[in-house]
PDB file of N, CA and C in Angstrom:
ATOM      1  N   UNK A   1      -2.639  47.697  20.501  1.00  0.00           N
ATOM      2  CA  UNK A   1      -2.484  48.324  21.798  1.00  0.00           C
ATOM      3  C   UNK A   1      -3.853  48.416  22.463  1.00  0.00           C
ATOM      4  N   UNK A   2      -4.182  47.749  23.717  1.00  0.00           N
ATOM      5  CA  UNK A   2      -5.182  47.820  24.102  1.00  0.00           C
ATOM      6  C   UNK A   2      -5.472  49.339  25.028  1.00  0.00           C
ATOM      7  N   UNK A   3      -6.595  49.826  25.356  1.00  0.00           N
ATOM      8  CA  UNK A   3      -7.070  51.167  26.414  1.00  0.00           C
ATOM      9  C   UNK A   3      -6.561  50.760  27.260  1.00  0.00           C
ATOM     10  N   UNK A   4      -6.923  51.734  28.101  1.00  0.00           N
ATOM     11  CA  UNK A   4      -6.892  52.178  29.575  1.00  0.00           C
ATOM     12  C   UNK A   4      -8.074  51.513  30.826  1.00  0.00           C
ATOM     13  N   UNK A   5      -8.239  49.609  30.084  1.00  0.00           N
ATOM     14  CA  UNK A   5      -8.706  49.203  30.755  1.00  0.00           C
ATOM     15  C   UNK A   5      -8.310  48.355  32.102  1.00  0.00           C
ATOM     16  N   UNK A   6      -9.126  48.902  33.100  1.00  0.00           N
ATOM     17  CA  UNK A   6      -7.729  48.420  34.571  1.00  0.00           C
ATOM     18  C   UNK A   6      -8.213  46.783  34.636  1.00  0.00           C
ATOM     19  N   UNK A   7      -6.898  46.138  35.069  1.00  0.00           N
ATOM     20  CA  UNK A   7      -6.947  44.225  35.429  1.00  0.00           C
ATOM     21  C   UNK A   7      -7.847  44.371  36.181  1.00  0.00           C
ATOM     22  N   UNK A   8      -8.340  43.065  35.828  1.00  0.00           N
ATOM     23  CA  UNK A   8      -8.906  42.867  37.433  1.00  0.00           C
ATOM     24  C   UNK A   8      -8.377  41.033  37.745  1.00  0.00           C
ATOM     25  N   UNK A   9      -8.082  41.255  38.846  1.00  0.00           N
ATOM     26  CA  UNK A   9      -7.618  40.031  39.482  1.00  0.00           C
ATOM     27  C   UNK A   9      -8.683  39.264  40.045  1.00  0.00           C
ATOM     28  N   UNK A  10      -8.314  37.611  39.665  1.00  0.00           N
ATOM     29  CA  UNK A  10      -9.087  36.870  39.740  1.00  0.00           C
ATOM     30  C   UNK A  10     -10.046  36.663  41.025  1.00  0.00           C
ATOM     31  N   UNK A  11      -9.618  36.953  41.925  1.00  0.00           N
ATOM     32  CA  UNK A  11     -10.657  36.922  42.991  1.00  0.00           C
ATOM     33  C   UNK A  11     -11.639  38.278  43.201  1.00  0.00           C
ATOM     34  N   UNK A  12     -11.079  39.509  42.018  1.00  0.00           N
ATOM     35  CA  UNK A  12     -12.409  40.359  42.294  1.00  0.00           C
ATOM     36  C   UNK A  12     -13.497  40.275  41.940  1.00  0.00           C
ATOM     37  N   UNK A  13     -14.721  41.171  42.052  1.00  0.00           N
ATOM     38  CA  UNK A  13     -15.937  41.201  41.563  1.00  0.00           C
ATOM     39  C   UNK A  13     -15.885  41.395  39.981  1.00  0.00           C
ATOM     40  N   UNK A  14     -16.338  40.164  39.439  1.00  0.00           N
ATOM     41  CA  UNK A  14     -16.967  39.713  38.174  1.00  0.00           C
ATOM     42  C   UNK A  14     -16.907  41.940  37.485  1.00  0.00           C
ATOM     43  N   UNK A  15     -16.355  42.487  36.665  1.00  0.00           N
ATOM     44  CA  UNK A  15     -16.993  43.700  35.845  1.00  0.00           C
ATOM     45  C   UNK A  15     -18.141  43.773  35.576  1.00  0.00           C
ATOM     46  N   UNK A  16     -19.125  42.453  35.087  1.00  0.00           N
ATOM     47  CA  UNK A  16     -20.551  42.288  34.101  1.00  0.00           C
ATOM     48  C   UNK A  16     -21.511  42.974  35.593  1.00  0.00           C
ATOM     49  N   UNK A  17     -20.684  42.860  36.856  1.00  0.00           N
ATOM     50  CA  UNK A  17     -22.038  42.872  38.140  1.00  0.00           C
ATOM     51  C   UNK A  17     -22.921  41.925  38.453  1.00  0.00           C
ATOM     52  N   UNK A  18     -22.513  40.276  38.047  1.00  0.00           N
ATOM     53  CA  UNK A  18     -22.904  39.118  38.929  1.00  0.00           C
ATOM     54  C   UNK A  18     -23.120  39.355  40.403  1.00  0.00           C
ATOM     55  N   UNK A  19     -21.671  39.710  40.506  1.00  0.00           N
ATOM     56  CA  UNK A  19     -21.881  39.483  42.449  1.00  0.00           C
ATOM     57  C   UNK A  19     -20.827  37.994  42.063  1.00  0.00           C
ATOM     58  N   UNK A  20     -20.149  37.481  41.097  1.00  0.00           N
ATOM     59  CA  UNK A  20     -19.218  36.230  41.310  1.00  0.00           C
ATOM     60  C   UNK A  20     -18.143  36.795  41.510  1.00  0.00           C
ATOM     61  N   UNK A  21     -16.682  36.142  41.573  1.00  0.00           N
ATOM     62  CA  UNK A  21     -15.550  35.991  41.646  1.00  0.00           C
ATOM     63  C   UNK A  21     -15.546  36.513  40.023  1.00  0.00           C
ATOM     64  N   UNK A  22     -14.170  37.267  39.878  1.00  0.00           N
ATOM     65  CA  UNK A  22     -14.042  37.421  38.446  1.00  0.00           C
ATOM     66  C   UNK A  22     -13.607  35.740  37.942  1.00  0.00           C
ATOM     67  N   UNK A  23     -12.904  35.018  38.650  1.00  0.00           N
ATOM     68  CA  UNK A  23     -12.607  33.553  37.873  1.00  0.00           C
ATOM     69  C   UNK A  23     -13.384  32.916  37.900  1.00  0.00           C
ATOM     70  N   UNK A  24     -14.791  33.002  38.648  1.00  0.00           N
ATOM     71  CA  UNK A  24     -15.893  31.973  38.063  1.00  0.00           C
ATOM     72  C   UNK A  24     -17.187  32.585  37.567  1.00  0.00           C
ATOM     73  N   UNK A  25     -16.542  33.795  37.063  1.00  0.00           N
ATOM     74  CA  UNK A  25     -17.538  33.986  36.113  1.00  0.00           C
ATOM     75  C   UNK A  25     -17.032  34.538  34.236  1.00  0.00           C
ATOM     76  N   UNK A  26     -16.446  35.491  34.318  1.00  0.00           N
ATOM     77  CA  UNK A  26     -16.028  35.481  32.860  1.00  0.00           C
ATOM     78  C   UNK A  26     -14.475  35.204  32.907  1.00  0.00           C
ATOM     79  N   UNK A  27     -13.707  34.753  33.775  1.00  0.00           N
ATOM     80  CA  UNK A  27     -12.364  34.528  33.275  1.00  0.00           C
ATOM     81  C   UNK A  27     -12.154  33.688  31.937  1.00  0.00           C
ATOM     82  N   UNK A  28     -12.769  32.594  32.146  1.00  0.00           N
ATOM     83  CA  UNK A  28     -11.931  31.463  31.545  1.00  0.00           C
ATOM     84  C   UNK A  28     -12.384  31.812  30.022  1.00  0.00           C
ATOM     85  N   UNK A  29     -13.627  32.369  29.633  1.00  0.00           N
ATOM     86  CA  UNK A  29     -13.923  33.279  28.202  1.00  0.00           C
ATOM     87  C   UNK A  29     -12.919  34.534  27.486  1.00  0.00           C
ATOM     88  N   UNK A  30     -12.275  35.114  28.832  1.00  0.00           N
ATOM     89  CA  UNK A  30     -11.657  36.048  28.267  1.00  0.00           C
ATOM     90  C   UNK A  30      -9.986  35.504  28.255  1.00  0.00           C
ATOM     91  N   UNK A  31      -9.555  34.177  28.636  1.00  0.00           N
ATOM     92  CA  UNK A  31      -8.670  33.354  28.009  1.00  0.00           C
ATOM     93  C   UNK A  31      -8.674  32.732  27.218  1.00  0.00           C
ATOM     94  N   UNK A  32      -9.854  32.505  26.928  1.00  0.00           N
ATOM     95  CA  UNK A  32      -9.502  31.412  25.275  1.00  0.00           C
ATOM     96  C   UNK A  32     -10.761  30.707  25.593  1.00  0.00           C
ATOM     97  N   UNK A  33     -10.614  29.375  25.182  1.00  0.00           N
ATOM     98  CA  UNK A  33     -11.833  28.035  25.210  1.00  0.00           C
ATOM     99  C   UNK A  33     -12.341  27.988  26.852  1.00  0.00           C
ATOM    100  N   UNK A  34     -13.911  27.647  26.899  1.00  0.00           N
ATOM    101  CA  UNK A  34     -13.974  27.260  27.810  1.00  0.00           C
ATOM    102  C   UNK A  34     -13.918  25.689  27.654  1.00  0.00           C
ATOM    103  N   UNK A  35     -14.110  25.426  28.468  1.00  0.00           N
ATOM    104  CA  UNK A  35     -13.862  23.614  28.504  1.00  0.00           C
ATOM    105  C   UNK A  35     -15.252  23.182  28.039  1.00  0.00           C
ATOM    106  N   UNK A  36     -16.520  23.209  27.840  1.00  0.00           N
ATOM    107  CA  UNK A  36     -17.579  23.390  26.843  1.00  0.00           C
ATOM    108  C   UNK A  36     -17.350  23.375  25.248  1.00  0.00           C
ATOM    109  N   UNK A  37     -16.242  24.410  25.036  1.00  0.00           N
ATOM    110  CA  UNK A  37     -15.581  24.849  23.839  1.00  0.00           C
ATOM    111  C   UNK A  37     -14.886  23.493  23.517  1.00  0.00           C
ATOM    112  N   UNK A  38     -14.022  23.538  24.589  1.00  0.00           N
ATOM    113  CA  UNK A  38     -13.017  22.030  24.283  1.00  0.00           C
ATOM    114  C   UNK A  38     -13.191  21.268  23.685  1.00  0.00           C
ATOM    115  N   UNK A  39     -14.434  20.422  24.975  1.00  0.00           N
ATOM    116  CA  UNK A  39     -15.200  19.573  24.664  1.00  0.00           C
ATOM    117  C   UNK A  39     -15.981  19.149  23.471  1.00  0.00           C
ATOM    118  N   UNK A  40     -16.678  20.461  22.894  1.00  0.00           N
ATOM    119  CA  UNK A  40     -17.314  20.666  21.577  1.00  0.00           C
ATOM    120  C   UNK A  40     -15.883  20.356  20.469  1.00  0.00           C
ATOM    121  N   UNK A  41     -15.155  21.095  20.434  1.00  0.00           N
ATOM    122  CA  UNK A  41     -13.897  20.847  19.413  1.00  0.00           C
ATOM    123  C   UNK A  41     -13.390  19.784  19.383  1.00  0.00           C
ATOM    124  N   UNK A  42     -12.969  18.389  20.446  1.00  0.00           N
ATOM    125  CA  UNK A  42     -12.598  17.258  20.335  1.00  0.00           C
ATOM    126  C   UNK A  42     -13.865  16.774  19.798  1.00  0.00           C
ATOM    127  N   UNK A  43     -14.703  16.513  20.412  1.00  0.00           N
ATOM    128  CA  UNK A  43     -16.028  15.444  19.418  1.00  0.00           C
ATOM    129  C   UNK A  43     -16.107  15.639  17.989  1.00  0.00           C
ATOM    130  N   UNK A  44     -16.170  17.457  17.497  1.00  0.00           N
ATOM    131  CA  UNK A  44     -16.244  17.408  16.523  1.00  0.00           C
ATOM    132  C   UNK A  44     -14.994  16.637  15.288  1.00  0.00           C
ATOM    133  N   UNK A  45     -13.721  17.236  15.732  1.00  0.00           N
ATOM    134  CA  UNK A  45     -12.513  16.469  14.970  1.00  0.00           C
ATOM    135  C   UNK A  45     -12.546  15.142  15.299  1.00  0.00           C
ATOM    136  N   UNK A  46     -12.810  14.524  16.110  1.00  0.00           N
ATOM    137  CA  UNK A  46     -13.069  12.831  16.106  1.00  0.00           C
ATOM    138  C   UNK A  46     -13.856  12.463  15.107  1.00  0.00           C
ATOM    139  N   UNK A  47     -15.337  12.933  14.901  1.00  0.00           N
ATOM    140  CA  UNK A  47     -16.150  12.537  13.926  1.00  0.00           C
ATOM    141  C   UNK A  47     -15.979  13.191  13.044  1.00  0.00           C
ATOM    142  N   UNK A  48     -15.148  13.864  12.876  1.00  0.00           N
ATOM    143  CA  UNK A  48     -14.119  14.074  11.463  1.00  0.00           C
ATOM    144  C   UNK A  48     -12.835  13.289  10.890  1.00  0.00           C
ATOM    145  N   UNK A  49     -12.466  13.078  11.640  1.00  0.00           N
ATOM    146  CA  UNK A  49     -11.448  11.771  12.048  1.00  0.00           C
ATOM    147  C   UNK A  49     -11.900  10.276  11.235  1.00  0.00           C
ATOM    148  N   UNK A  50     -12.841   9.898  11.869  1.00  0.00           N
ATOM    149  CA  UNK A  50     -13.886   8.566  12.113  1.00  0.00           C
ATOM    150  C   UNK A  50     -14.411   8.933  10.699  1.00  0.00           C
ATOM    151  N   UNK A  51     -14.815   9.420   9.983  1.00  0.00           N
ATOM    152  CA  UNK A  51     -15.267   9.617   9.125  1.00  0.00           C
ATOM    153  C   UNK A  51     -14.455   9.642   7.838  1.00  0.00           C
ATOM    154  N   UNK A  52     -13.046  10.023   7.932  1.00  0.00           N
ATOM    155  CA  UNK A  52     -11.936   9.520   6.946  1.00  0.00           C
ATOM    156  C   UNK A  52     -11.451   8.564   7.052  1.00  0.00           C
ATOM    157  N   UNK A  53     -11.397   8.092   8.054  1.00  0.00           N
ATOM    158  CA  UNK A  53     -10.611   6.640   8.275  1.00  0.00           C
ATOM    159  C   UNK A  53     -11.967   6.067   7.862  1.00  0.00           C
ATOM    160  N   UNK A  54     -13.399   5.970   7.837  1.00  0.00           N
ATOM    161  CA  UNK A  54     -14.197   5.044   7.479  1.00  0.00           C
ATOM    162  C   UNK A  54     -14.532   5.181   5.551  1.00  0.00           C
ATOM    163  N   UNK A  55     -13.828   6.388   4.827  1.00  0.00           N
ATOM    164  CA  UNK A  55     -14.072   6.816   3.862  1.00  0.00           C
ATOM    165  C   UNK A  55     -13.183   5.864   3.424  1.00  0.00           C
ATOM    166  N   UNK A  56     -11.904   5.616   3.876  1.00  0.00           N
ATOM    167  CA  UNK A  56     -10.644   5.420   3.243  1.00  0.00           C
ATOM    168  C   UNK A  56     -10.715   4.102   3.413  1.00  0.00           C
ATOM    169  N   UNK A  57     -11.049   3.446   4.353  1.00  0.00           N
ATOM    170  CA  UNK A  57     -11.073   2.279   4.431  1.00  0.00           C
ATOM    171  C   UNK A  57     -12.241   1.445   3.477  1.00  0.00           C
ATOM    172  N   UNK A  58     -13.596   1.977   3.148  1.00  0.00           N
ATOM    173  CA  UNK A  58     -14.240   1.482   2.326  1.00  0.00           C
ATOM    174  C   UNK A  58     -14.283   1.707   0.982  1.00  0.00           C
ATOM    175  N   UNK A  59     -13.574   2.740   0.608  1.00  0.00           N
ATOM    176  CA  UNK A  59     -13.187   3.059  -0.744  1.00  0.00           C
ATOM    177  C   UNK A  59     -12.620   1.740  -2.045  1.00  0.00           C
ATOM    178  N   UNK A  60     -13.140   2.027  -3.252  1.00  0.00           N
ATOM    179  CA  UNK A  60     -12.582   0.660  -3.718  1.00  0.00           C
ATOM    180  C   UNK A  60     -11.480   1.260  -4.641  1.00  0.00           C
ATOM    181  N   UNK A  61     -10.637   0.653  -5.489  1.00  0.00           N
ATOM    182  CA  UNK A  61      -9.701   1.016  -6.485  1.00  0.00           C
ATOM    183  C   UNK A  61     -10.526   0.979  -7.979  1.00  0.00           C
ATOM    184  N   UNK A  62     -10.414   2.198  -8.301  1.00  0.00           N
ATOM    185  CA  UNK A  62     -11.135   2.857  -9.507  1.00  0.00           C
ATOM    186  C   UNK A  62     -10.247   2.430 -10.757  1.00  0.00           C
ATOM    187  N   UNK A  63      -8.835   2.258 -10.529  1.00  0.00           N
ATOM    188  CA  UNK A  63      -7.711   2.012 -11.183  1.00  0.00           C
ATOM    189  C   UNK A  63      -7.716   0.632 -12.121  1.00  0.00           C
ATOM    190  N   UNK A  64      -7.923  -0.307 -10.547  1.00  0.00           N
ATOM    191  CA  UNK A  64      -7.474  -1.607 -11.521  1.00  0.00           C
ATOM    192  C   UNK A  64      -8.997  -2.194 -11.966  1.00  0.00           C
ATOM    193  N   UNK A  65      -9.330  -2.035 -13.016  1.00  0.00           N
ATOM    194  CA  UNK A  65     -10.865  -2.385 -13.683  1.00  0.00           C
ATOM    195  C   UNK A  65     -11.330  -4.380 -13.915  1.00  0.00           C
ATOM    196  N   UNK A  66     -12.454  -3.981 -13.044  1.00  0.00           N
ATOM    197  CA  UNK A  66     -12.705  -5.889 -12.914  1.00  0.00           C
ATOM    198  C   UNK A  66     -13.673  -6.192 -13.958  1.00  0.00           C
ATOM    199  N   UNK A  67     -13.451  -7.797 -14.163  1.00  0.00           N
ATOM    200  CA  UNK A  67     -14.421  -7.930 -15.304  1.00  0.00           C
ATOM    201  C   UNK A  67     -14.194  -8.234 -16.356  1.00  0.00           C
ATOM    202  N   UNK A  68     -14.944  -8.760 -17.460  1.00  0.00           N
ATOM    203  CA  UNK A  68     -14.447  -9.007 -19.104  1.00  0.00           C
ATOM    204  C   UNK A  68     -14.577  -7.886 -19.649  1.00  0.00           C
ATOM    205  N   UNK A  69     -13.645  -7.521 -20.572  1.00  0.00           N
ATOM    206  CA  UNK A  69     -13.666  -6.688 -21.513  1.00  0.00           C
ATOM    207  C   UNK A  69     -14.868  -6.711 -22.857  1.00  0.00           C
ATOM    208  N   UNK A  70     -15.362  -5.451 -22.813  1.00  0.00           N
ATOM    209  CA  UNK A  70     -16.511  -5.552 -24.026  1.00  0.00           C
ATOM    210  C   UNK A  70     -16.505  -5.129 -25.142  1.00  0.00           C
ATOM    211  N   UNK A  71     -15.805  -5.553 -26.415  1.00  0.00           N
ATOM    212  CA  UNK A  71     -15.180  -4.313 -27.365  1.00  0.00           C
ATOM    213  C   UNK A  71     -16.793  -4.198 -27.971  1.00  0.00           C
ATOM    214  N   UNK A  72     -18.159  -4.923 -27.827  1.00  0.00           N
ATOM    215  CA  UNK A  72     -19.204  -4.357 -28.328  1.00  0.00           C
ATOM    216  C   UNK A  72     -19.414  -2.605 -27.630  1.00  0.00           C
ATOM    217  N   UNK A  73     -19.242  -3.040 -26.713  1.00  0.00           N
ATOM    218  CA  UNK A  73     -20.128  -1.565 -25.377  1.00  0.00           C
ATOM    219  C   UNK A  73     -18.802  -0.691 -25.111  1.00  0.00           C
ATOM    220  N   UNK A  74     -17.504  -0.793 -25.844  1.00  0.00           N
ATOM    221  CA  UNK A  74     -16.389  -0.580 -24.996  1.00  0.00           C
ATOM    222  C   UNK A  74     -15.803  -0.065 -23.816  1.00  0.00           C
ATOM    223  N   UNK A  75     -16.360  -1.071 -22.473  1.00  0.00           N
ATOM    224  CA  UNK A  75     -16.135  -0.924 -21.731  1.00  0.00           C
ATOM    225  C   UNK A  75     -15.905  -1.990 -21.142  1.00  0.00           C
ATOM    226  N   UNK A  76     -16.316  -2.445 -19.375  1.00  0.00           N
ATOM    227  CA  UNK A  76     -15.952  -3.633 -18.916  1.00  0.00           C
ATOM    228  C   UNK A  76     -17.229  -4.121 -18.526  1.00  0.00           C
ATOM    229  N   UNK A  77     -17.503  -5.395 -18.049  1.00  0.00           N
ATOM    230  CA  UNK A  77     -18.243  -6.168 -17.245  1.00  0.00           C
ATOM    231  C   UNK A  77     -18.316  -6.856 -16.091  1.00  0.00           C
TER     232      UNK A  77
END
């Protein structure tokens, strides 16, 4: 339950005492992301993205073992 704090509608004076519009100055913070935010959050999950698909794609198979068999060293070659 939030106080007994009164709205203020987007075209009033900014609360902080800019002297802006309340919507161009702290609205879009006290909704969520600013588009800065956005912006920052898509780049980052892309090169998170880009970075599994480049993991996965260069990865080799650990499974199927290449090579001659060495029963001296017992392992492969």
């Amino acid at each position: 339950m939030k106080g007994n704090v009164p709205r203020v509608g987007r075209n009033d004076p900014c609360p902080c005492g800019s002297g802006k519009k309340y919507k161009h100055c702290h609205e879009q913070q006290a909704n969520g992301f600013t588009a800065r935010q956005k912006i920052g959050l898509v780049i980052v999950a892309a090169a998170a993205i880009g970075g599994l698909v480049l993991a996965i794609a260069n990865r080799s198979d650990q499974g199927m073992p290449t090579g001659v068999w060495s029963a001296e060293h017992g392992h492969y070659h």
